[in-house]
PDB file of N, CA and C in Angstrom:
ATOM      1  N   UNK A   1     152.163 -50.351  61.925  1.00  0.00           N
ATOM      2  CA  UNK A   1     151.264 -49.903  62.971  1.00  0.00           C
ATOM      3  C   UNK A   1     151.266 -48.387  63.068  1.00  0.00           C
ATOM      4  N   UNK A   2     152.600 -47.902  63.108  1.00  0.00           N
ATOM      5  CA  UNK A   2     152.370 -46.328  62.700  1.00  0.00           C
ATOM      6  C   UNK A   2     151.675 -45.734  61.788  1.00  0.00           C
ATOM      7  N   UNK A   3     151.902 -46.499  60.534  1.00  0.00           N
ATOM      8  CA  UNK A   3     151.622 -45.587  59.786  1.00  0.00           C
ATOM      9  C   UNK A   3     149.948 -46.188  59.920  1.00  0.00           C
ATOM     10  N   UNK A   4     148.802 -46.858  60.610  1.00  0.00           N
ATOM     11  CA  UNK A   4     147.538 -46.444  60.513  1.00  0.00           C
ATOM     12  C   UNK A   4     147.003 -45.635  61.688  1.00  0.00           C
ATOM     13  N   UNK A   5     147.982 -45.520  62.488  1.00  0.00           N
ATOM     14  CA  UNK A   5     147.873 -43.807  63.260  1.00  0.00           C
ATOM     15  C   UNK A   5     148.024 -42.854  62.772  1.00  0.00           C
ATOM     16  N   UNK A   6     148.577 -43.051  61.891  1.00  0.00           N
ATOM     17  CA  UNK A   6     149.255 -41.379  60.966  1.00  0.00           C
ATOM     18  C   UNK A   6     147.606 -40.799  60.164  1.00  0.00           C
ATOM     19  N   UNK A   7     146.781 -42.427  59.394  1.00  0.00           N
ATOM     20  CA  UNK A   7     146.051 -42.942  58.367  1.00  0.00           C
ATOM     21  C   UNK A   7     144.504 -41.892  59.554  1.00  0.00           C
ATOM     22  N   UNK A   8     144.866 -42.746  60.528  1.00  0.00           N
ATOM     23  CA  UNK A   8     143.380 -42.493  61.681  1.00  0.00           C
ATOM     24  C   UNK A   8     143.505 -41.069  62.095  1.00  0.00           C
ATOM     25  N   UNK A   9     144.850 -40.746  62.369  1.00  0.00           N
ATOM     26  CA  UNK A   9     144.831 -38.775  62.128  1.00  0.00           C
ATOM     27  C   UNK A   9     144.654 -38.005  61.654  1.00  0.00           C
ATOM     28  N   UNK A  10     145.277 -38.360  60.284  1.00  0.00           N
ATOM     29  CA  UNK A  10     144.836 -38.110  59.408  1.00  0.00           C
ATOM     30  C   UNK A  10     143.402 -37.532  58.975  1.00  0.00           C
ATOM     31  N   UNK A  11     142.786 -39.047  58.932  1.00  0.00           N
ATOM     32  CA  UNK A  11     141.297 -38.797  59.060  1.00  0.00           C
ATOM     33  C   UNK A  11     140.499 -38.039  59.851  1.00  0.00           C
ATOM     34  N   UNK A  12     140.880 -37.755  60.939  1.00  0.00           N
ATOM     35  CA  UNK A  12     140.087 -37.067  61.766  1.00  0.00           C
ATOM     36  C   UNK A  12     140.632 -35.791  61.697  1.00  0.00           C
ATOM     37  N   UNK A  13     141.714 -35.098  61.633  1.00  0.00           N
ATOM     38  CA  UNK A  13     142.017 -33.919  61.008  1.00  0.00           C
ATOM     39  C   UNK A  13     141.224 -33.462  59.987  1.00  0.00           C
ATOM     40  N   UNK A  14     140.688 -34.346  58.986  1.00  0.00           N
ATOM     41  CA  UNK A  14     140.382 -34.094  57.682  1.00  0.00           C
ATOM     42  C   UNK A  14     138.894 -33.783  58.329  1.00  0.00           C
ATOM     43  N   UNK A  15     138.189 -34.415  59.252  1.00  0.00           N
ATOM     44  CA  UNK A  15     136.821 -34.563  59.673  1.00  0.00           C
ATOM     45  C   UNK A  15     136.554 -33.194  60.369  1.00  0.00           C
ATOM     46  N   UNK A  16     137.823 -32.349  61.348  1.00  0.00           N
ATOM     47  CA  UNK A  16     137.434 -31.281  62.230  1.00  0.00           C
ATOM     48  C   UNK A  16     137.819 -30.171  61.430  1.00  0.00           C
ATOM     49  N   UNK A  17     138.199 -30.322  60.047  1.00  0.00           N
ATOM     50  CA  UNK A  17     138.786 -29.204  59.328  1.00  0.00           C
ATOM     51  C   UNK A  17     137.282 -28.895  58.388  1.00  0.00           C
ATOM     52  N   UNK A  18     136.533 -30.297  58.311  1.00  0.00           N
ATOM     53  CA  UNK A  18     134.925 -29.945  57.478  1.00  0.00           C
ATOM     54  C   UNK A  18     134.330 -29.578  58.367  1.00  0.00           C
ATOM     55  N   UNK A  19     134.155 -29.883  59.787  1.00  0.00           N
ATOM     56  CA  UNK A  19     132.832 -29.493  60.643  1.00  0.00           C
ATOM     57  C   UNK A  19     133.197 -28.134  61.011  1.00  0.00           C
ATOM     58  N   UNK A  20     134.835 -27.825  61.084  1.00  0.00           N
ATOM     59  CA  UNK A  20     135.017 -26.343  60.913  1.00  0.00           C
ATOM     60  C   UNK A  20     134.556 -25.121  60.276  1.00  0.00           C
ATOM     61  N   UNK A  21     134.602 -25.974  58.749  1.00  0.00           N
ATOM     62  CA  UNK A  21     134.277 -24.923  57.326  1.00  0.00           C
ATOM     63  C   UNK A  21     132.606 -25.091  57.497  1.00  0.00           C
ATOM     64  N   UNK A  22     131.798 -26.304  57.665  1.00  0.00           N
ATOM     65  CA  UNK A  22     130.596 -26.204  57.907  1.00  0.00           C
ATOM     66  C   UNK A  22     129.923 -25.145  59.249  1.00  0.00           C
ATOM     67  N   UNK A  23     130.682 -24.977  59.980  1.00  0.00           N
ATOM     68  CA  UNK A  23     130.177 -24.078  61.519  1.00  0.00           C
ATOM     69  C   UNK A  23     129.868 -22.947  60.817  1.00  0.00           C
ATOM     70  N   UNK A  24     131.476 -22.591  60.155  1.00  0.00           N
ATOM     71  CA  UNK A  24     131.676 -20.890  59.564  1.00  0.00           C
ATOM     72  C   UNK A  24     130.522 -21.008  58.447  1.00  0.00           C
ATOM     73  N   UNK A  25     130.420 -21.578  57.725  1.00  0.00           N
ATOM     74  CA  UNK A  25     129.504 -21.319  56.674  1.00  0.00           C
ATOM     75  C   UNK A  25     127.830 -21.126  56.649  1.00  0.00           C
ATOM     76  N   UNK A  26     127.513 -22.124  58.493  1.00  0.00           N
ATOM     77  CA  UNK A  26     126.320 -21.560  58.840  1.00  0.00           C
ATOM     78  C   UNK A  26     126.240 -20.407  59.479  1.00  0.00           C
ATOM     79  N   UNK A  27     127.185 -20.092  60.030  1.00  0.00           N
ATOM     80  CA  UNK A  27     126.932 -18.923  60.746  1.00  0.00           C
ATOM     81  C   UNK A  27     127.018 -17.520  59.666  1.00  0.00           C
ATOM     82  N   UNK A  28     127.816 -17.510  58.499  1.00  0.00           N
ATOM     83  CA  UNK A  28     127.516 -16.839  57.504  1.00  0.00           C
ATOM     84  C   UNK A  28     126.142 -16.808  56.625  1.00  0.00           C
ATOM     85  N   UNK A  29     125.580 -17.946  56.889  1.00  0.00           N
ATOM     86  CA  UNK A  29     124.318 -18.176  55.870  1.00  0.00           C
ATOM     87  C   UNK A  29     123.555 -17.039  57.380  1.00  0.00           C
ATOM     88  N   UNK A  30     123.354 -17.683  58.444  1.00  0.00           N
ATOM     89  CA  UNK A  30     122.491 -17.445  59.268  1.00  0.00           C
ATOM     90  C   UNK A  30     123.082 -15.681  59.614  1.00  0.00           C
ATOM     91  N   UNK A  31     123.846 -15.091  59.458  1.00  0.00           N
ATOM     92  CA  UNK A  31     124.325 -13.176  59.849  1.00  0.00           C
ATOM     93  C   UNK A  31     123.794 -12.675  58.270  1.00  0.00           C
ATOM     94  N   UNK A  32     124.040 -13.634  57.269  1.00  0.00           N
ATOM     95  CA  UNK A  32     123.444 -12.865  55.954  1.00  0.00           C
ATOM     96  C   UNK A  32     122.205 -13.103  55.259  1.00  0.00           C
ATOM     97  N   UNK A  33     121.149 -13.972  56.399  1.00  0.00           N
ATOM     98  CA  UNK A  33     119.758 -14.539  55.832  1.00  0.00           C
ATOM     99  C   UNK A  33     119.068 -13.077  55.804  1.00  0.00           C
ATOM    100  N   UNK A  34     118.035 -12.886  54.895  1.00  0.00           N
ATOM    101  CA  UNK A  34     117.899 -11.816  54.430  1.00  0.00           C
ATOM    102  C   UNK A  34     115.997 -11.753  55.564  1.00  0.00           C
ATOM    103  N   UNK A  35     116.523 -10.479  56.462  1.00  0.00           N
ATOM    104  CA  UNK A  35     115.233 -10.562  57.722  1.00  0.00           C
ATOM    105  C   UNK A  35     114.007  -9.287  56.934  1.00  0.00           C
ATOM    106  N   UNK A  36     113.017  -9.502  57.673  1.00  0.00           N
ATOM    107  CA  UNK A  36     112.083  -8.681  57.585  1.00  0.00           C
ATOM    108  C   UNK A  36     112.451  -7.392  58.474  1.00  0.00           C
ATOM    109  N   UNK A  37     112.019  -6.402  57.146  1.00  0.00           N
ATOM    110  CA  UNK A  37     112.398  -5.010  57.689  1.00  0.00           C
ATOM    111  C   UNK A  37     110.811  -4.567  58.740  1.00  0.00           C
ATOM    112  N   UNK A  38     111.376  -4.280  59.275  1.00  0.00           N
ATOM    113  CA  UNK A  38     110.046  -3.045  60.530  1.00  0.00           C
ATOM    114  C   UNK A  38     109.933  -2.088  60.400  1.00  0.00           C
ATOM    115  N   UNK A  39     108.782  -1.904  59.522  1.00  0.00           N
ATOM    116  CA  UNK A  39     108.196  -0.086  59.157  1.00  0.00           C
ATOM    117  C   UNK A  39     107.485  -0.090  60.850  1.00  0.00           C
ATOM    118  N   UNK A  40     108.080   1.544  61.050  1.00  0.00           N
ATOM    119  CA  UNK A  40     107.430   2.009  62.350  1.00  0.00           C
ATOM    120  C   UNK A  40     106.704   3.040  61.646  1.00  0.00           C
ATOM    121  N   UNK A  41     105.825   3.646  62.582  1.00  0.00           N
ATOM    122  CA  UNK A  41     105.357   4.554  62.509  1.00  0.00           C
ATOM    123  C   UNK A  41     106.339   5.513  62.980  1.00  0.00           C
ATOM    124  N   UNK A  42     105.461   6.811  62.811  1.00  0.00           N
ATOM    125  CA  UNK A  42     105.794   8.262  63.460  1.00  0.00           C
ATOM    126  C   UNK A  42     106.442   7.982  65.127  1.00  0.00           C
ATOM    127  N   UNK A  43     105.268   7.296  65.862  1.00  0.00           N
ATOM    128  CA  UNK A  43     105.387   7.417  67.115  1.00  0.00           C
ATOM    129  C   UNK A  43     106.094   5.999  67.501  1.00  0.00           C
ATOM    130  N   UNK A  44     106.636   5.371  66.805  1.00  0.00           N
ATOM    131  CA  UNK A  44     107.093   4.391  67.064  1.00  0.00           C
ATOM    132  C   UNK A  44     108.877   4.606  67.189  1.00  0.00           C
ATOM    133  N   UNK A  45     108.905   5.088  65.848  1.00  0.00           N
ATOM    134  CA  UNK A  45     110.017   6.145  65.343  1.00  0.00           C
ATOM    135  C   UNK A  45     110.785   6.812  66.518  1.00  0.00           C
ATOM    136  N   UNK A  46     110.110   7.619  67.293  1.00  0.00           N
ATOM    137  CA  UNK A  46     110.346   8.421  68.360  1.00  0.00           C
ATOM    138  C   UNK A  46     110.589   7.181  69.629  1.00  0.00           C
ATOM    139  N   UNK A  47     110.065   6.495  69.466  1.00  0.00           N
ATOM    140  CA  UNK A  47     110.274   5.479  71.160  1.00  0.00           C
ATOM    141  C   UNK A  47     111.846   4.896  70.370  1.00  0.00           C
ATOM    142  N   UNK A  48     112.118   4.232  69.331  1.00  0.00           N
ATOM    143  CA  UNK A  48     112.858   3.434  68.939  1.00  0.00           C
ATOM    144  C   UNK A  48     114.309   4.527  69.746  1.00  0.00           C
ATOM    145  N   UNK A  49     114.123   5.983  68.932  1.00  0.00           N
ATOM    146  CA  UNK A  49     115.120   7.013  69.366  1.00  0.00           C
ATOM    147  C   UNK A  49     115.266   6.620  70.868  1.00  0.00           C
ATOM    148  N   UNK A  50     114.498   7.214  71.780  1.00  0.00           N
ATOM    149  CA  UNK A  50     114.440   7.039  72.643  1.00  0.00           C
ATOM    150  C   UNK A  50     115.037   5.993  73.417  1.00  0.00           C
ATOM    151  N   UNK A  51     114.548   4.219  73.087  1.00  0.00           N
ATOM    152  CA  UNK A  51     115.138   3.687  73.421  1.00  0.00           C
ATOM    153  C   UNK A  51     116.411   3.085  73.448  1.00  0.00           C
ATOM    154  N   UNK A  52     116.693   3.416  71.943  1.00  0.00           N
ATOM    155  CA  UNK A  52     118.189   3.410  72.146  1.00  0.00           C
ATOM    156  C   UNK A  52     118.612   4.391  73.097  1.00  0.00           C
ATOM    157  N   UNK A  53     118.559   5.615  72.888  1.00  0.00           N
ATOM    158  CA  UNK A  53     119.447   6.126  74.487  1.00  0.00           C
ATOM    159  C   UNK A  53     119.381   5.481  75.614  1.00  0.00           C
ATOM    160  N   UNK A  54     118.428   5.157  75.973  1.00  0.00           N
ATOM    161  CA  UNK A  54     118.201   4.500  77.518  1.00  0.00           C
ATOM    162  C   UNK A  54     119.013   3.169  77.331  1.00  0.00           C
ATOM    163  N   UNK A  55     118.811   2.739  76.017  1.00  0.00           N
ATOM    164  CA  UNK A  55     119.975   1.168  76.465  1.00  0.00           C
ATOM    165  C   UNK A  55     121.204   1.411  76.573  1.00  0.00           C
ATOM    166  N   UNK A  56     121.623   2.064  75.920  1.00  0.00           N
ATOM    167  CA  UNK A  56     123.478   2.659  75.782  1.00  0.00           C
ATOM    168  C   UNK A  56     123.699   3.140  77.297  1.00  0.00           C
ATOM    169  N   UNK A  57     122.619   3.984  77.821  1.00  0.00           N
ATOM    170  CA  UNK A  57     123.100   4.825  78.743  1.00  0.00           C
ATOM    171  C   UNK A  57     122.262   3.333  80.255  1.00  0.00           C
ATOM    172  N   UNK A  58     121.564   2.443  79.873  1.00  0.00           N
ATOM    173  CA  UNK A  58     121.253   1.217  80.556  1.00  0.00           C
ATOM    174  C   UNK A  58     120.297   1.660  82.102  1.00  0.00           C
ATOM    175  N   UNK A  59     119.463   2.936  81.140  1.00  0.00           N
ATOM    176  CA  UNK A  59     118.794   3.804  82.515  1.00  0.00           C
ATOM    177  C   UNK A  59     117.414   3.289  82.377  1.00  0.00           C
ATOM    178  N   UNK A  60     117.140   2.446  83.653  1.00  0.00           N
ATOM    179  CA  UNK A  60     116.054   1.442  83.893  1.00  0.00           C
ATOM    180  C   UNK A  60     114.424   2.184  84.290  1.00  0.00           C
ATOM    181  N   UNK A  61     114.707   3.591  84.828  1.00  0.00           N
ATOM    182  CA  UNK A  61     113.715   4.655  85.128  1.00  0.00           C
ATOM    183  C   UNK A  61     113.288   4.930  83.284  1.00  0.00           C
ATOM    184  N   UNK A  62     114.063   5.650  82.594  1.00  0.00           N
ATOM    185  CA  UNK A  62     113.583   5.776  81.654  1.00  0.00           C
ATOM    186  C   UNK A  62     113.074   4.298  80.508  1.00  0.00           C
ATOM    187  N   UNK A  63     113.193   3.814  81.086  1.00  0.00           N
ATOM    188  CA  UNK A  63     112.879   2.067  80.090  1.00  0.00           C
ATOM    189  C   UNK A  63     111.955   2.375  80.810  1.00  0.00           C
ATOM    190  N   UNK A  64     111.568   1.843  81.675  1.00  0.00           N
ATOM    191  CA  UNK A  64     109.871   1.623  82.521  1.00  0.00           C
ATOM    192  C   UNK A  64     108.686   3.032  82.141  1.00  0.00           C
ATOM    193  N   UNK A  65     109.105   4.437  82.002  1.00  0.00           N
ATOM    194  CA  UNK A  65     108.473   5.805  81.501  1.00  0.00           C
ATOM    195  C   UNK A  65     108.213   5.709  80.093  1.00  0.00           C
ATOM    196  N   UNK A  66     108.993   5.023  79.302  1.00  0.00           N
ATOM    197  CA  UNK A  66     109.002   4.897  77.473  1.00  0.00           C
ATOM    198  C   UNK A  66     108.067   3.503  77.698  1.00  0.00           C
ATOM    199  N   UNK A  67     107.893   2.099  78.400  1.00  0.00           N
ATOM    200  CA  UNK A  67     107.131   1.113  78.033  1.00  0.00           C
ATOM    201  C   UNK A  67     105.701   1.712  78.424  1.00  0.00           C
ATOM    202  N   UNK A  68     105.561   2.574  79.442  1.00  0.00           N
ATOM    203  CA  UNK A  68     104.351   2.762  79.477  1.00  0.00           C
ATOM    204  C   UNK A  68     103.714   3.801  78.709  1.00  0.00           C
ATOM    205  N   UNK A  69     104.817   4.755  77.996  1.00  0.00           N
ATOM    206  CA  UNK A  69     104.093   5.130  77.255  1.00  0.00           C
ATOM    207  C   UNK A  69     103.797   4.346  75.739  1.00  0.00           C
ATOM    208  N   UNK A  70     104.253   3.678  75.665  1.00  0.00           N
ATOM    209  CA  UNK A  70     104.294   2.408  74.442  1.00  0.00           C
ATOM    210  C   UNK A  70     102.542   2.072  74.918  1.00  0.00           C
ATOM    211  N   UNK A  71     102.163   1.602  76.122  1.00  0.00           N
ATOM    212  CA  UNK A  71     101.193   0.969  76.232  1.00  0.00           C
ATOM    213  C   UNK A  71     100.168   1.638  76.053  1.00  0.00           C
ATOM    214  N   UNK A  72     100.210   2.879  76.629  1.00  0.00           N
ATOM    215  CA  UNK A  72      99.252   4.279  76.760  1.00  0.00           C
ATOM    216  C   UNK A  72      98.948   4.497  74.754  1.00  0.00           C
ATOM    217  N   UNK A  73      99.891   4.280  74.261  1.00  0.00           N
ATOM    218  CA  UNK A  73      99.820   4.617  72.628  1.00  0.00           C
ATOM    219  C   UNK A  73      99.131   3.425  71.968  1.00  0.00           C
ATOM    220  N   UNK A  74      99.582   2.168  72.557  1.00  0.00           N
ATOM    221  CA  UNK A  74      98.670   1.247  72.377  1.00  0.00           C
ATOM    222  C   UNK A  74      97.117   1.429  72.637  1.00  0.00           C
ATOM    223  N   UNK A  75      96.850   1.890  73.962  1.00  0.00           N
ATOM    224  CA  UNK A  75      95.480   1.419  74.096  1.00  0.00           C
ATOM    225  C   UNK A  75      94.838   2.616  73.116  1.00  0.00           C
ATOM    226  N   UNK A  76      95.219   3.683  73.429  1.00  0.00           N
ATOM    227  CA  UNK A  76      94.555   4.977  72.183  1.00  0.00           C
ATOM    228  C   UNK A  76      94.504   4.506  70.745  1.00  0.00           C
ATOM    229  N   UNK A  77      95.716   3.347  70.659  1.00  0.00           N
ATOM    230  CA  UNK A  77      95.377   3.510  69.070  1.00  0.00           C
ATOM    231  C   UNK A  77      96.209   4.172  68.275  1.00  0.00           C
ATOM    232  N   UNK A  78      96.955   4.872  68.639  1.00  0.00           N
ATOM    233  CA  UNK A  78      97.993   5.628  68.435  1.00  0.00           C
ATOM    234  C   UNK A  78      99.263   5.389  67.813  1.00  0.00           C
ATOM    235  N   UNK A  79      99.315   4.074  68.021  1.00  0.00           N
ATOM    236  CA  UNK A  79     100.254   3.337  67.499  1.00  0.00           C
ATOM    237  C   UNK A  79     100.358   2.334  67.027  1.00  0.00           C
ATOM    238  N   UNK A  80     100.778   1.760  65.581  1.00  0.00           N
ATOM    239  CA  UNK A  80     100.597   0.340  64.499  1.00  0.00           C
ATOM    240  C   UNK A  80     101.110  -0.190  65.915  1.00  0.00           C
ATOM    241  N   UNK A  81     100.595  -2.009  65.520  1.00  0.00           N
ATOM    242  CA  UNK A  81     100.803  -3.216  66.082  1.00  0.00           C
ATOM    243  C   UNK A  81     101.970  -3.626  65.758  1.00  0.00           C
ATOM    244  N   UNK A  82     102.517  -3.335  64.842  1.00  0.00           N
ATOM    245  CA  UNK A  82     103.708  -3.679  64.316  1.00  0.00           C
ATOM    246  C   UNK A  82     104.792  -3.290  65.070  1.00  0.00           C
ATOM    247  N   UNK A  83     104.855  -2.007  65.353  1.00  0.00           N
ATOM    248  CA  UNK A  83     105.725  -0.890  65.926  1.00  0.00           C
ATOM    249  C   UNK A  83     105.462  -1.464  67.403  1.00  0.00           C
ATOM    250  N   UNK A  84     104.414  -1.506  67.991  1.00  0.00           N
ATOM    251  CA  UNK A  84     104.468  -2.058  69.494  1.00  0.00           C
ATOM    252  C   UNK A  84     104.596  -3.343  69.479  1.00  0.00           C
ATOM    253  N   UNK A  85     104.840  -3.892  68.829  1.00  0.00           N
ATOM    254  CA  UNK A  85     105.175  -5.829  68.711  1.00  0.00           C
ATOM    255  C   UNK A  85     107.174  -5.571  68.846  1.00  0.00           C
ATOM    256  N   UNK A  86     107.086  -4.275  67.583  1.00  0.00           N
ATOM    257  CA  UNK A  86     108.972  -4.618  67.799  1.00  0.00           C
ATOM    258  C   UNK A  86     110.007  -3.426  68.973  1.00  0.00           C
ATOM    259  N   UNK A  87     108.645  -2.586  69.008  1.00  0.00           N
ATOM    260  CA  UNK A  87     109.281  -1.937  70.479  1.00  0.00           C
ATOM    261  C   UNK A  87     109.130  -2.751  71.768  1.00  0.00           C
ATOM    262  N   UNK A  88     108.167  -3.440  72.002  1.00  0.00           N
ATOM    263  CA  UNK A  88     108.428  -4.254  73.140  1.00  0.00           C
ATOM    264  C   UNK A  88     109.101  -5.394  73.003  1.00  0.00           C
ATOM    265  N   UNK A  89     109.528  -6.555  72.273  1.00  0.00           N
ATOM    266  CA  UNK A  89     110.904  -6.952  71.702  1.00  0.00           C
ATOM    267  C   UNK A  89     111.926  -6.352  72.528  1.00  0.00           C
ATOM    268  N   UNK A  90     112.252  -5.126  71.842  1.00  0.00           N
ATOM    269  CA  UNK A  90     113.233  -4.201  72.715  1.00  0.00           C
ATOM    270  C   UNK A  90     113.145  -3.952  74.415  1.00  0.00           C
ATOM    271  N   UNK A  91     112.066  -3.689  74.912  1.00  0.00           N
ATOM    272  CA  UNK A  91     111.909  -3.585  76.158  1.00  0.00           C
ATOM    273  C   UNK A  91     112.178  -4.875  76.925  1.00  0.00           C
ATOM    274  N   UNK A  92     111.449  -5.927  76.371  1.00  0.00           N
ATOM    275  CA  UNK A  92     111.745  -7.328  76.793  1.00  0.00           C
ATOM    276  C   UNK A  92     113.187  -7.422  77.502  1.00  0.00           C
ATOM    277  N   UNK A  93     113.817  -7.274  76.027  1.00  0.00           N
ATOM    278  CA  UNK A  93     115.318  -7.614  75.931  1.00  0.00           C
ATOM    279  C   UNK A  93     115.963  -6.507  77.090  1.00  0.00           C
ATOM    280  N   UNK A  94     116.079  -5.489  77.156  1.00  0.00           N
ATOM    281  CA  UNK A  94     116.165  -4.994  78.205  1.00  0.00           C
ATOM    282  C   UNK A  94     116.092  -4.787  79.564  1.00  0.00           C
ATOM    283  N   UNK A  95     114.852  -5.100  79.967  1.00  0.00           N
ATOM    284  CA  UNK A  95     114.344  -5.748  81.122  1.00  0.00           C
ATOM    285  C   UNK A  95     114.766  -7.167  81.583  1.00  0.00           C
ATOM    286  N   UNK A  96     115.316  -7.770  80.713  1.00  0.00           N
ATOM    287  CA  UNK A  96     115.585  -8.948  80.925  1.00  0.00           C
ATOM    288  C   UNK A  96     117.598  -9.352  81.455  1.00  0.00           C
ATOM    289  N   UNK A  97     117.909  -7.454  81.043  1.00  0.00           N
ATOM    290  CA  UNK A  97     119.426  -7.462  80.998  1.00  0.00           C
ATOM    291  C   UNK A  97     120.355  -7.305  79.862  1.00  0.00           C
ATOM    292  N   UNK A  98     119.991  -7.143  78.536  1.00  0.00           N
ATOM    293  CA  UNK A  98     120.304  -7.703  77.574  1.00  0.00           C
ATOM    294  C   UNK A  98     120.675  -6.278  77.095  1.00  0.00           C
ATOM    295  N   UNK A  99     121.448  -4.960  77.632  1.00  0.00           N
ATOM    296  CA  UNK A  99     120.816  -4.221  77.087  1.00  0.00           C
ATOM    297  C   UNK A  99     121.627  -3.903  75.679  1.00  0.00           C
ATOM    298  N   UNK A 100     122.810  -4.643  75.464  1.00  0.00           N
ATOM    299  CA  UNK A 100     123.783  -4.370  74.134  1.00  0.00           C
ATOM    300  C   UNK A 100     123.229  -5.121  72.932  1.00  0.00           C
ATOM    301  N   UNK A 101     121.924  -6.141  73.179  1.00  0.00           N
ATOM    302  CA  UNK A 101     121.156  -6.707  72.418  1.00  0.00           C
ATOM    303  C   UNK A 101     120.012  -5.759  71.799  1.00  0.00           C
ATOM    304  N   UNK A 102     119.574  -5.299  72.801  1.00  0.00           N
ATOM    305  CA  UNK A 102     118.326  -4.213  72.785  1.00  0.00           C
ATOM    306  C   UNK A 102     119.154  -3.095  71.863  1.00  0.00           C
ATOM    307  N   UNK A 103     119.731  -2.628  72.378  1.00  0.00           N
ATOM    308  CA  UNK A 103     120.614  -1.619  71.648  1.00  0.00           C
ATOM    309  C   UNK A 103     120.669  -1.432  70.212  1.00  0.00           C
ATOM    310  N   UNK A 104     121.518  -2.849  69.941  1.00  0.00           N
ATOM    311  CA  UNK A 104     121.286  -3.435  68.402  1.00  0.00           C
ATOM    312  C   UNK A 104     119.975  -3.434  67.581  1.00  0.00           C
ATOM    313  N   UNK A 105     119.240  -3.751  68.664  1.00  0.00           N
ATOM    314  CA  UNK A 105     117.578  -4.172  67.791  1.00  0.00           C
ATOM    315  C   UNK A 105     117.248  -2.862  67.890  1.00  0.00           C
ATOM    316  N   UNK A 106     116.779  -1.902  68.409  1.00  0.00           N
ATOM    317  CA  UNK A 106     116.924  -0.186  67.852  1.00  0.00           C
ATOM    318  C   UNK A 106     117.454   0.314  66.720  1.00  0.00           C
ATOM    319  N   UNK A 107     118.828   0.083  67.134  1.00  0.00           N
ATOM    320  CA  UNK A 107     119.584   0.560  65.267  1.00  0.00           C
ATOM    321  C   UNK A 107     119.304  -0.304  64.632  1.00  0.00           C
ATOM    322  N   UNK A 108     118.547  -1.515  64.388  1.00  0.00           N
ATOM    323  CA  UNK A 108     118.177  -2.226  63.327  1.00  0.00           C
ATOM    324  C   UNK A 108     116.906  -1.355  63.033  1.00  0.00           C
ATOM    325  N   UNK A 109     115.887  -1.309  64.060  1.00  0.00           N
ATOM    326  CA  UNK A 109     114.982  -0.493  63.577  1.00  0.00           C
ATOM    327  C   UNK A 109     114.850   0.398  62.731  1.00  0.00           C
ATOM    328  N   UNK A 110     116.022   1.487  63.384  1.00  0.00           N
ATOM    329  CA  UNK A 110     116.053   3.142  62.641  1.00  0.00           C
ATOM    330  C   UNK A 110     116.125   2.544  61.641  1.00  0.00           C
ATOM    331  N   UNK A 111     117.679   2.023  61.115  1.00  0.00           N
ATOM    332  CA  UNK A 111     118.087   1.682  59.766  1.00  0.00           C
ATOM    333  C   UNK A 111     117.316   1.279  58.892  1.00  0.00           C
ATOM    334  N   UNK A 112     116.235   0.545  59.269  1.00  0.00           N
ATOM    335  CA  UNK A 112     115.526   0.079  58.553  1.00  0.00           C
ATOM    336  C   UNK A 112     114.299   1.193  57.868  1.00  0.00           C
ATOM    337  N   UNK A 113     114.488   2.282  58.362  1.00  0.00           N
ATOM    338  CA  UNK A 113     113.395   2.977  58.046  1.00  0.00           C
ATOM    339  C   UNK A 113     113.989   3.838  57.212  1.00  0.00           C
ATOM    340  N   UNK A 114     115.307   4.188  56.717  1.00  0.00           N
ATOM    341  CA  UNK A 114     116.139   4.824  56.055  1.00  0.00           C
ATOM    342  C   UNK A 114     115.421   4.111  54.442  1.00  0.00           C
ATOM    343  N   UNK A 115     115.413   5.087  53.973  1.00  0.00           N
ATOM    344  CA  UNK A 115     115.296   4.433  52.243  1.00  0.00           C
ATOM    345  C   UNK A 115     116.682   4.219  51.127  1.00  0.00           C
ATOM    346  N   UNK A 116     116.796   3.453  50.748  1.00  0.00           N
ATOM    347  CA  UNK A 116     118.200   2.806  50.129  1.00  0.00           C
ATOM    348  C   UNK A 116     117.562   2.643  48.717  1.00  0.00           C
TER     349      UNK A 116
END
């Protein structure tokens, strides 16, 4: 009788040691899936700067002064769709509280505009 407790522990040891190696291995597939880079523009460029300071420093006056000028660049034209699709992303996330998320998605931005 012991030893098919040992047999049934066994087994299930063996079961939380795969769903283990399976967790880690998605979460490696999913931090190293290969994302779409975000060309900004010029003026996009400059808000991204921008908003990273305001998230680090989590100053809610300057988030609300940078989205509207995001919008103001929008309606002129002034600025790709692209660039105001992934700067407001950022504002979202911010506005919403998030700002060590927002943060991140900025320096993903810049970086991305770096040539390698």
């Amino acid at each position: 009788m012991g030893n098919a407790k040992t047999n049934l522990d066994g087994k299930r040891s063996a079961w939380i040691k795969l769903g283990g190696a399976a967790i880690v291995v998605l979460g490696l597939l999913f931090y190293f899936y290969p994302r779409d880079k975000v060309e900004l523009d010029d003026q996009g460029y400059d808000a991204s700067v921008a908003l990273y300071r305001i998230c680090n420093q989590r100053d809610t006056e300057s988030l609300r002064s940078v989205a509207e000028q995001i919008a103001k660049w929008e309606s002129e034209g002034s600025i790709s769709e692209r660039s105001t699709e992934s700067l407001q992303e950022v504002v979202d996330l911010a506005n919403a509280g998030d700002w060590t998320q927002a943060g991140r998605e900025c320096r993903r931005m810049m970086e991305d505009q770096v040539q390698r």
